[in-house]
Protein backbone atom coordinates (compact mmCIF):
# COMPACT_ATOMS: atom_id res chain seq x y z
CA UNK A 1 50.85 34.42 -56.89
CA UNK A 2 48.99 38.04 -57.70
CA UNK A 3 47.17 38.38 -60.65
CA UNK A 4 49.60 40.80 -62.12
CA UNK A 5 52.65 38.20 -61.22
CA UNK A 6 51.15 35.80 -63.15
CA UNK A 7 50.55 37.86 -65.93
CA UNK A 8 54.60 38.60 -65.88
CA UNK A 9 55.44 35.06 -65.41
CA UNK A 10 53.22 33.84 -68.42
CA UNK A 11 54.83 35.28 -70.75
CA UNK A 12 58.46 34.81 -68.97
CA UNK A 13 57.89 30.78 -69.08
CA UNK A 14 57.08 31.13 -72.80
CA UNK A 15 60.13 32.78 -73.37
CA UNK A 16 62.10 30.19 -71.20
CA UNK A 17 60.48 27.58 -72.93
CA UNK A 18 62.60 28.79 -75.98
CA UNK A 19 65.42 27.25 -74.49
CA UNK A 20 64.54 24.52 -72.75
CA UNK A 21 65.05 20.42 -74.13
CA UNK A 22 61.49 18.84 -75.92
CA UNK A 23 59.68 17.78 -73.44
CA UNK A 24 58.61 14.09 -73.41
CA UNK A 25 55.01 12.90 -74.27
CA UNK A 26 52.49 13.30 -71.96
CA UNK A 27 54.40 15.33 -68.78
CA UNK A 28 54.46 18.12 -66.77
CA UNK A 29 55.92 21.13 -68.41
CA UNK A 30 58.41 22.79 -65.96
CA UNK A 31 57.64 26.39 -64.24
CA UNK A 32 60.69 28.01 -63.52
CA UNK A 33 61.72 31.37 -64.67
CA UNK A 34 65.65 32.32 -64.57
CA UNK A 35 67.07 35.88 -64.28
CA UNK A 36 68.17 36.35 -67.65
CA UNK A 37 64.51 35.95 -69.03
CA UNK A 38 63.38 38.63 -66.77
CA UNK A 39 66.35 40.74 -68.19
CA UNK A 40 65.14 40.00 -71.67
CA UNK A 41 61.26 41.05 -70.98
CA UNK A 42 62.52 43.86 -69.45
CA UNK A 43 63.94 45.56 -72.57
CA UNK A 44 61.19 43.96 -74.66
CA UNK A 45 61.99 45.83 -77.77
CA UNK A 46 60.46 43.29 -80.39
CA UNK A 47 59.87 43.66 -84.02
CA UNK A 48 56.31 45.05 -85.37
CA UNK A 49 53.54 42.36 -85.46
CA UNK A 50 52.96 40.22 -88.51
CA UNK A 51 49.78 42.53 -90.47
CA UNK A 52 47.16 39.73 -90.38
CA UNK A 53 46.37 40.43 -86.81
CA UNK A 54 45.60 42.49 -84.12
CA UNK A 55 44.82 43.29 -80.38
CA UNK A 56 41.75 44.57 -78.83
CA UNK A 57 41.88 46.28 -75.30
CA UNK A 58 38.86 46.08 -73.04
CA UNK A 59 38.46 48.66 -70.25
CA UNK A 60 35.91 49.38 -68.21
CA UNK A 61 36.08 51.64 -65.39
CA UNK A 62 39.29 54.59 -65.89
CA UNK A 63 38.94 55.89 -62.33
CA UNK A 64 41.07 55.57 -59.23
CA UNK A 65 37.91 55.13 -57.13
CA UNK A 66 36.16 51.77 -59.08
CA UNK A 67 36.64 48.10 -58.49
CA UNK A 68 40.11 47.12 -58.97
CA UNK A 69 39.12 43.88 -60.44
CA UNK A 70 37.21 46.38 -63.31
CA UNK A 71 39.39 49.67 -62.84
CA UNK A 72 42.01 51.39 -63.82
CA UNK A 73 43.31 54.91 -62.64
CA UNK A 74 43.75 57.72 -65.14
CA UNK A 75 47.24 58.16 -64.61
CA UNK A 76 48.03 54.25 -65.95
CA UNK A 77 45.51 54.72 -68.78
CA UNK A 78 47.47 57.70 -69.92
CA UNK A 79 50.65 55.88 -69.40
CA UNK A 80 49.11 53.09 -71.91
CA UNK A 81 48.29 55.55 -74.21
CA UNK A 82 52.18 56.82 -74.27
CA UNK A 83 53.06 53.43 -74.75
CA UNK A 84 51.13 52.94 -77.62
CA UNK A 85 52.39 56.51 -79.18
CA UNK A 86 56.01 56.44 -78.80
CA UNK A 87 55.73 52.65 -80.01
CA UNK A 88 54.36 53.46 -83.15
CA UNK A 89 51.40 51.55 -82.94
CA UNK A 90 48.18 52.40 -85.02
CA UNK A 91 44.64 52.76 -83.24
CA UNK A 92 42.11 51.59 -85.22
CA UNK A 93 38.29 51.94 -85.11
CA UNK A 94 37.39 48.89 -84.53
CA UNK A 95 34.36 48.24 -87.18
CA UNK A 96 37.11 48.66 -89.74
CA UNK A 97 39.85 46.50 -87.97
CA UNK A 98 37.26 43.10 -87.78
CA UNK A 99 35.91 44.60 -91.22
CA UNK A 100 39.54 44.46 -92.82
CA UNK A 101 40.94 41.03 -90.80
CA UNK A 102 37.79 39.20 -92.04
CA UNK A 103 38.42 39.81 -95.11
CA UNK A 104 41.95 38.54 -95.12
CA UNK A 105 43.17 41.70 -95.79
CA UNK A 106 46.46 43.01 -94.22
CA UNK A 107 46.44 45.44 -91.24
CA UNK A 108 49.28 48.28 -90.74
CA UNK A 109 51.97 46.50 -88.18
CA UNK A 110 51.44 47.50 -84.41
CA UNK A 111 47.20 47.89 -85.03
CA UNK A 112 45.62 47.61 -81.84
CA UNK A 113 41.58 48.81 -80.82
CA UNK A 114 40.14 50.39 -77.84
CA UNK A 115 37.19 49.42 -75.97
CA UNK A 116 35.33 50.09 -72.76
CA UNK A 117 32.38 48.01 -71.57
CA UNK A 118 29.44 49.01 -69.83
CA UNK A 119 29.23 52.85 -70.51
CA UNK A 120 30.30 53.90 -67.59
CA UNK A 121 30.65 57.17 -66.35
CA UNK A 122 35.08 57.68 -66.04
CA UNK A 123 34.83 56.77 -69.85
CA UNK A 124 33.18 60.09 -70.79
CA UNK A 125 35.42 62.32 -68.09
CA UNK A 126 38.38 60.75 -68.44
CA UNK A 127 39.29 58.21 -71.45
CA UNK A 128 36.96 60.28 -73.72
CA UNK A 129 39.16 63.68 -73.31
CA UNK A 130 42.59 62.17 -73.35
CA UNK A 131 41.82 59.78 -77.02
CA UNK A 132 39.92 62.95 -78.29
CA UNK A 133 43.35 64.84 -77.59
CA UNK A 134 45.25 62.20 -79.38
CA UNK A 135 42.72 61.98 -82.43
CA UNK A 136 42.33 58.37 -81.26
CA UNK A 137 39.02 56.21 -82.42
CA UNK A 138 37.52 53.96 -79.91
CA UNK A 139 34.65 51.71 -79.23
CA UNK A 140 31.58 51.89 -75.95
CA UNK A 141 29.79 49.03 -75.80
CA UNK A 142 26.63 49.55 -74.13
CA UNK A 143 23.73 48.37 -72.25
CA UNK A 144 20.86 50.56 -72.97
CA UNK A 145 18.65 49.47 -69.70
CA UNK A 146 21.11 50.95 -67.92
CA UNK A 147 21.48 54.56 -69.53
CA UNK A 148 17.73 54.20 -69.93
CA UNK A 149 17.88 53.88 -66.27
CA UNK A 150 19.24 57.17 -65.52
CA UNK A 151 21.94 55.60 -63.16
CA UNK A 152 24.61 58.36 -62.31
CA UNK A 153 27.69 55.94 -62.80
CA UNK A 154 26.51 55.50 -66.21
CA UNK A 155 26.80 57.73 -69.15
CA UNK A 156 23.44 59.52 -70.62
CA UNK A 157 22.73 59.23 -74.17
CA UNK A 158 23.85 62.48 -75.03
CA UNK A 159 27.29 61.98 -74.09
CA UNK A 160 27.32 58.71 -75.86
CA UNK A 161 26.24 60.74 -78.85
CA UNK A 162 29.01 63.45 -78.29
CA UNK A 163 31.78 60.44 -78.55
CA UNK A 164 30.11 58.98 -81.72
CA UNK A 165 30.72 62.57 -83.17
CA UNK A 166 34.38 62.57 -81.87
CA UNK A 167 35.30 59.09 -83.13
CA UNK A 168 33.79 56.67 -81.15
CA UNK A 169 32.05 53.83 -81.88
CA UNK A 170 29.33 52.35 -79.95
CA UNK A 171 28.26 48.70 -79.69
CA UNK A 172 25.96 46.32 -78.30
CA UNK A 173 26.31 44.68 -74.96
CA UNK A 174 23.09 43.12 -74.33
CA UNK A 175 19.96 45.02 -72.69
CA UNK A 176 20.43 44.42 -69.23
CA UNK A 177 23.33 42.80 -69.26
CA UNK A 178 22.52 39.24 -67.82
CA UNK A 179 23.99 35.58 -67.69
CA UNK A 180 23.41 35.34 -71.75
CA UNK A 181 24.32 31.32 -71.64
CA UNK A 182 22.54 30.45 -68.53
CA UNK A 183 18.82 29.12 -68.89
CA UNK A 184 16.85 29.38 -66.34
CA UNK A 185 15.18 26.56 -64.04
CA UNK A 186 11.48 28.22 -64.76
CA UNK A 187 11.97 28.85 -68.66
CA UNK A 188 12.37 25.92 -71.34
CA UNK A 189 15.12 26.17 -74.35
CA UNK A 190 13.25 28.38 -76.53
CA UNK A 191 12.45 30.73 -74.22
CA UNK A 192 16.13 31.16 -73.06
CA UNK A 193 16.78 31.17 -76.45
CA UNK A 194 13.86 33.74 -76.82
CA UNK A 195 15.45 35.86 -74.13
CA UNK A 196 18.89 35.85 -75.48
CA UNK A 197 17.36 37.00 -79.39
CA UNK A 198 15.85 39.62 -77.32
CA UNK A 199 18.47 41.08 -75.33
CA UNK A 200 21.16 41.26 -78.15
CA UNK A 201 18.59 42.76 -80.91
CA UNK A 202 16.64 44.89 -78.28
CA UNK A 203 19.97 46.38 -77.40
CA UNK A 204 20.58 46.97 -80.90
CA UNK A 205 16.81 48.27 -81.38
CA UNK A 206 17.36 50.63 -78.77
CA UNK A 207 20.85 51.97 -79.81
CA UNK A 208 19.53 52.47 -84.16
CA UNK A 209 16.85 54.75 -82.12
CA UNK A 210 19.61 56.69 -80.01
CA UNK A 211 22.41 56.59 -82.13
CA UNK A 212 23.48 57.43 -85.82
CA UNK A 213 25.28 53.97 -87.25
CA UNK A 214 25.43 51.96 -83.85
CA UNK A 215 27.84 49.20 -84.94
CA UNK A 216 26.98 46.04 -85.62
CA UNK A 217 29.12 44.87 -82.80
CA UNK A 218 28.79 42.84 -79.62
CA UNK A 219 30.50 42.55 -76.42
CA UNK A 220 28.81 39.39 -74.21
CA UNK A 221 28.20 40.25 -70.66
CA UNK A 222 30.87 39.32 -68.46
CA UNK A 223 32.63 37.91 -71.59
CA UNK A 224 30.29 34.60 -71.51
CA UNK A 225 29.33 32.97 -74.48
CA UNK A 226 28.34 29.23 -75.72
CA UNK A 227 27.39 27.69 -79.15
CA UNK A 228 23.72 28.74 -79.44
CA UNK A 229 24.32 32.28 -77.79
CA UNK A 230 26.93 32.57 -80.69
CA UNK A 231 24.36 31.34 -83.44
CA UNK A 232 21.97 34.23 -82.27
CA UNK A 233 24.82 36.71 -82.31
CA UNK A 234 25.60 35.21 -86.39
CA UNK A 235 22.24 35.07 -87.12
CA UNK A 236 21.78 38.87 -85.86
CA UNK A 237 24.77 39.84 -88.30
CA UNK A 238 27.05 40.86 -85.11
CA UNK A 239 30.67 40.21 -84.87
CA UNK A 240 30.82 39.28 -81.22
CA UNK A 241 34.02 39.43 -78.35
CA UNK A 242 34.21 38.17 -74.99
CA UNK A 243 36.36 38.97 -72.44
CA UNK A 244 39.20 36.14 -73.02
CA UNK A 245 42.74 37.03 -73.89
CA UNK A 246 44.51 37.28 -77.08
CA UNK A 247 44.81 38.69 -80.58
CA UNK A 248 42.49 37.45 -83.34
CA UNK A 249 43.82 37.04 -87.01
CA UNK A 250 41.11 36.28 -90.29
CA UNK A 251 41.08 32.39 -88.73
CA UNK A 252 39.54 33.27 -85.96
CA UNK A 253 35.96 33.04 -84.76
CA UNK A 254 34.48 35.77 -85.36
CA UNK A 255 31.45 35.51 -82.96
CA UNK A 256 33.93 34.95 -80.25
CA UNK A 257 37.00 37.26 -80.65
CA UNK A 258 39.26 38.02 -77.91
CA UNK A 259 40.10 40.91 -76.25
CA UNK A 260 42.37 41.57 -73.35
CA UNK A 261 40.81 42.74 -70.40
CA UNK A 262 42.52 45.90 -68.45
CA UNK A 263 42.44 46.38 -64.73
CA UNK A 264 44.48 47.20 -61.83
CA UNK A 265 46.18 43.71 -61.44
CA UNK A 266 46.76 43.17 -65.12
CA UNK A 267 47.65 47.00 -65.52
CA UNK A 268 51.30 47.30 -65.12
CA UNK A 269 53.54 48.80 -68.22
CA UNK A 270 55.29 45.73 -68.53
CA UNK A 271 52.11 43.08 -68.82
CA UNK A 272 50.16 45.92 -71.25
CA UNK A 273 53.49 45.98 -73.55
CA UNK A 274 53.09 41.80 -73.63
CA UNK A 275 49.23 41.94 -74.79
CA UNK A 276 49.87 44.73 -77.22
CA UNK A 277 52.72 42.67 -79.13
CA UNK A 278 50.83 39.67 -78.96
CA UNK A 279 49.37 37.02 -82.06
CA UNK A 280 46.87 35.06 -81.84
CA UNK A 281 47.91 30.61 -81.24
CA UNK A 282 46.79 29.19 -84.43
CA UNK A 283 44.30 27.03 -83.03
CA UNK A 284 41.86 24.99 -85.25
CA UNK A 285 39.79 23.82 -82.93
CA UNK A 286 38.61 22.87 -79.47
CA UNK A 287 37.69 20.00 -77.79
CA UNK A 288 35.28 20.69 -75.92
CA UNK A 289 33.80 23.30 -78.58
CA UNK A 290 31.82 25.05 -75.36
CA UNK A 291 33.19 25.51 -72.17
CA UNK A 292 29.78 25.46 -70.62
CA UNK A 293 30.20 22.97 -67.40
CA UNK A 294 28.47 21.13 -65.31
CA UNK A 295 28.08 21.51 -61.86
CA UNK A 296 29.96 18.00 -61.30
CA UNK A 297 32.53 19.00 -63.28
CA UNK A 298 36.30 19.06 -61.84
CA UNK A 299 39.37 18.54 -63.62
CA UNK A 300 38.09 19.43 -67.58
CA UNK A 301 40.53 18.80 -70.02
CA UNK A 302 40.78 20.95 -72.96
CA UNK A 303 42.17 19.45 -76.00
CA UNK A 304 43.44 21.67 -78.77
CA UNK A 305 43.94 21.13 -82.25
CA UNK A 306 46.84 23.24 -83.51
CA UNK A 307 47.69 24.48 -87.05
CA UNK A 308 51.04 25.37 -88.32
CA UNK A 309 52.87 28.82 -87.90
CA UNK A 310 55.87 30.54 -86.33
CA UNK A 311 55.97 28.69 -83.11
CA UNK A 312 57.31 25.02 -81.75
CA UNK A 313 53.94 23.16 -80.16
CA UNK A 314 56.72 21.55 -77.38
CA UNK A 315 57.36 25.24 -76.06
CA UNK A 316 53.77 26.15 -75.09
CA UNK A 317 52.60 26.44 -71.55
CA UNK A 318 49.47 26.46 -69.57
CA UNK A 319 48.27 28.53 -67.04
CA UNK A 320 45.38 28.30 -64.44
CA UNK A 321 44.63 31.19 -61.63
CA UNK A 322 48.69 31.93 -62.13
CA UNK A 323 49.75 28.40 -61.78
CA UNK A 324 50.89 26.17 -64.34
CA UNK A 325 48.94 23.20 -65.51
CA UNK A 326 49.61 20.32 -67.19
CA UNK A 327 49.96 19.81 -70.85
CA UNK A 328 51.07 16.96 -73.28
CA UNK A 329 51.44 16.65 -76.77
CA UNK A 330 50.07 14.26 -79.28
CA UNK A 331 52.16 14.04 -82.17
CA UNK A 332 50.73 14.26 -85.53
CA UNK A 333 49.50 15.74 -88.23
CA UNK A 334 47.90 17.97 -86.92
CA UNK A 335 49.09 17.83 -83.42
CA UNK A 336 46.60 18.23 -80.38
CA UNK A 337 47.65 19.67 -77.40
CA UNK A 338 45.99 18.38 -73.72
CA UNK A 339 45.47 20.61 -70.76
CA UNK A 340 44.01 20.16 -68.04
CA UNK A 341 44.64 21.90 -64.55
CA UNK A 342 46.33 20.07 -61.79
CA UNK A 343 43.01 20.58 -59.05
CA UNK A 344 39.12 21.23 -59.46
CA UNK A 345 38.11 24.16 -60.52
CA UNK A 346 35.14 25.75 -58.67
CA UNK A 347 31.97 27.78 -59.84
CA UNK A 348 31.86 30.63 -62.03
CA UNK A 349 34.65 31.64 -64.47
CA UNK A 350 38.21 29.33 -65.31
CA UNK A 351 40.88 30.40 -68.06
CA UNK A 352 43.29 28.15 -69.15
CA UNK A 353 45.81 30.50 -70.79
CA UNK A 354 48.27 29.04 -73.20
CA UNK A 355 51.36 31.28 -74.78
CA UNK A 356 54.24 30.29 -76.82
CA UNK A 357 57.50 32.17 -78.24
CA UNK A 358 57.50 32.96 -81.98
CA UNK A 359 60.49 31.58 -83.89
CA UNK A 360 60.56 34.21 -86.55
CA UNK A 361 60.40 37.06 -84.01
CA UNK A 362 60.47 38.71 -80.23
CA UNK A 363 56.45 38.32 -80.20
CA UNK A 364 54.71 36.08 -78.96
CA UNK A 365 51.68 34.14 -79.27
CA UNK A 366 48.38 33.39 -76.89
CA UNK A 367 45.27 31.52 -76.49
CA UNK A 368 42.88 31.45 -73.71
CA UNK A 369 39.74 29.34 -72.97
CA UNK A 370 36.87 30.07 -70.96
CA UNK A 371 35.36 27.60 -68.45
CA UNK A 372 31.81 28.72 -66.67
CA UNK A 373 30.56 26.29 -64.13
CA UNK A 374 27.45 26.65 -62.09
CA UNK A 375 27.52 26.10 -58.28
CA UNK A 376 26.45 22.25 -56.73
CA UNK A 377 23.23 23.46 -56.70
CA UNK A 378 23.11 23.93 -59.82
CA UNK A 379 22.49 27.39 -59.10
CA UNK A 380 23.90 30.09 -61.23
CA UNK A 381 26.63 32.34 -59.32
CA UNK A 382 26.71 36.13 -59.76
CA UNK A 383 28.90 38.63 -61.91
């Protein structure tokens, strides 16, 4: 199944899940999609969000010529845009969106953000002109070693300056953008936890010197974090995201939001109008609380603890890679929800993505867990 299928069918199975039987305790949740749910996703014309959350969109590239695993061509980024206009949806600077949902405070229905990550060059020639046109805020986060750097993908200071002054906001993602959770086999704890300090508030160092009112954001690097890069990241006074999909709402963690990341295989009109009408699972908490793995590790199982809210815990449905997984539910109060894919996972970066229907709506709801696993070796595996 291609990326962008599985996107589609993720959010067709929670909708068929809507009318399927409860499924028993501890089984297989079935995959199949009929016709008529593909009808219904196809005029997906679904009340406003519920104003206590909101979505964040990561880009990076917005060029026909990048990675298509980071890209996305102007002419689909402008489409997105019209989607978000003639929806009536409200783009938000994105300091004042997590600023406003922390506080419990209600957003405008339809809020969604805009951010790119790494700074690079497309985001200044072509995203920059087309939200400036619109009037449209938006966030860079950047890593200064690279515009320090001079590299010519990458934008120069000046044009990150000539954003700021038209509305955009830029953030922190790290100095040099390395594996933040990964310590090294020559370095002990505290100096990985030494480097980490010093890539998040050297980035922000460098960015007070550069920039008027940097924001006291962060983006991880490759949207990896774990429990003591997330205490530096508190402890630093950053609201942090990573690169795992979903809305966020004032319950979730706020030195881990989500964000849904846009490229060419998750880029089609139909998959963007999904994540934009999305809410966030109410989840209250994980088990594990870090998916940091080992390199022995095959078949984790993620065990969720789920709060109450519009949604029946019996109609969600677990994806790995496009496939389904298993799930089972323990009943109680509060239930906990078991997944766990259906074959080892391999190094670098798993999702298990979980979605459900609402019941007082057309939206929908998502959750999605990062798993990072180092090779046999032990070695750690690239970006």
């Amino acid at each position: 199944m291609s990326a962008q299928s599985f996107e589609r069918t993720t959010f067709l199975h929670s909708l068929a899940a809507a009318s399927v039987p409860a499924v028993p305790r501890r089984c297989k949740l079935p995959a199949r999609v009929t016709a008529a749910v593909a009808l219904l996703l196809a005029a997906i014309g679904t009340p406003a969000l519920a104003a206590t959350s909101a979505v964040v969109l990561e880009y990076h590239h917005v060029s026909a010529d990048g990675p298509e695993s980071t890209s996305v061509d102007p002419d689909t980024f402008e489409a997105h845009m019209n989607y978000l206009a003639t929806h009536d949806f409200h783009v938000w600077p994105l300091p004042k969106l997590v600023s406003r949902i922390r506080a419990g405070e209600d957003v405008p229905d339809r809020t969604v953000a805009i951010t790119f990550d790494d700074a690079y060059r497309s985001v200044y020639t072509e995203a920059f002109p087309r939200l400036r046109a619109r009037g449209w805020p938006f966030t860079v986060f950047v890593s200064p070693g690279y515009i320090d750097g001079d590299y010519s993908h990458y934008v120069s200071w000046d044009q990150l300056r000539t954003m700021a002054r038209h509305g955009a906001s830029i953030g922190n993602h790290s100095l040099h953008h390395p594996h933040l959770v990964h310590q090294r086999r020559d370095e002990t704890r505290e100096q990985w936890l030494g480097r980490v300090r010093h890539e998040i508030a050297g980035a922000q160092q460098r960015l007070e010197a550069e920039i008027t009112q940097p924001a006291h954001l962060l983006a991880y690097p490759f949207g990896e974090f774990s429990p003591p890069v997330q205490d530096i990241a508190r402890d630093l006074g950053l609201t942090a995201f990573g690169q795992q999909s979903g809305a966020f709402g004032p319950e979730s963690d706020f030195t881990a939001l989500p964000r849904y990341p846009i490229a060419t295989a998750f880029a089609s009109l139909d998959s963007f109008a999904l994540k934009v009408h999305s809410r966030p699972l109410p989840v209250a908490s994980t088990d594990p609380a870090s998916g940091m793995l080992g390199p022995d590790a095959r078949v984790p199982e993620l065990r969720l603890t789920l709060a109450k809210g519009p949604y029946r815990p019996r109609t969600i449905r677990c994806y790995m890679g496009g496939e389904p997984i298993d799930v089972s539910l323990d009943d109680g109060n509060p239930p906990v929800l078991h997944v766990r894919a259906t074959q080892p996972i391999g190094p670098g970066r798993t999702k298990y993505n979980c979605t459900a229907p609402s019941t007082d709506s057309g939206s929908w709801f998502w959750y999605s867990f990062l798993w990072m696993k180092p090779r046999a070796d032990g070695s750690w595996y690239q970006g």
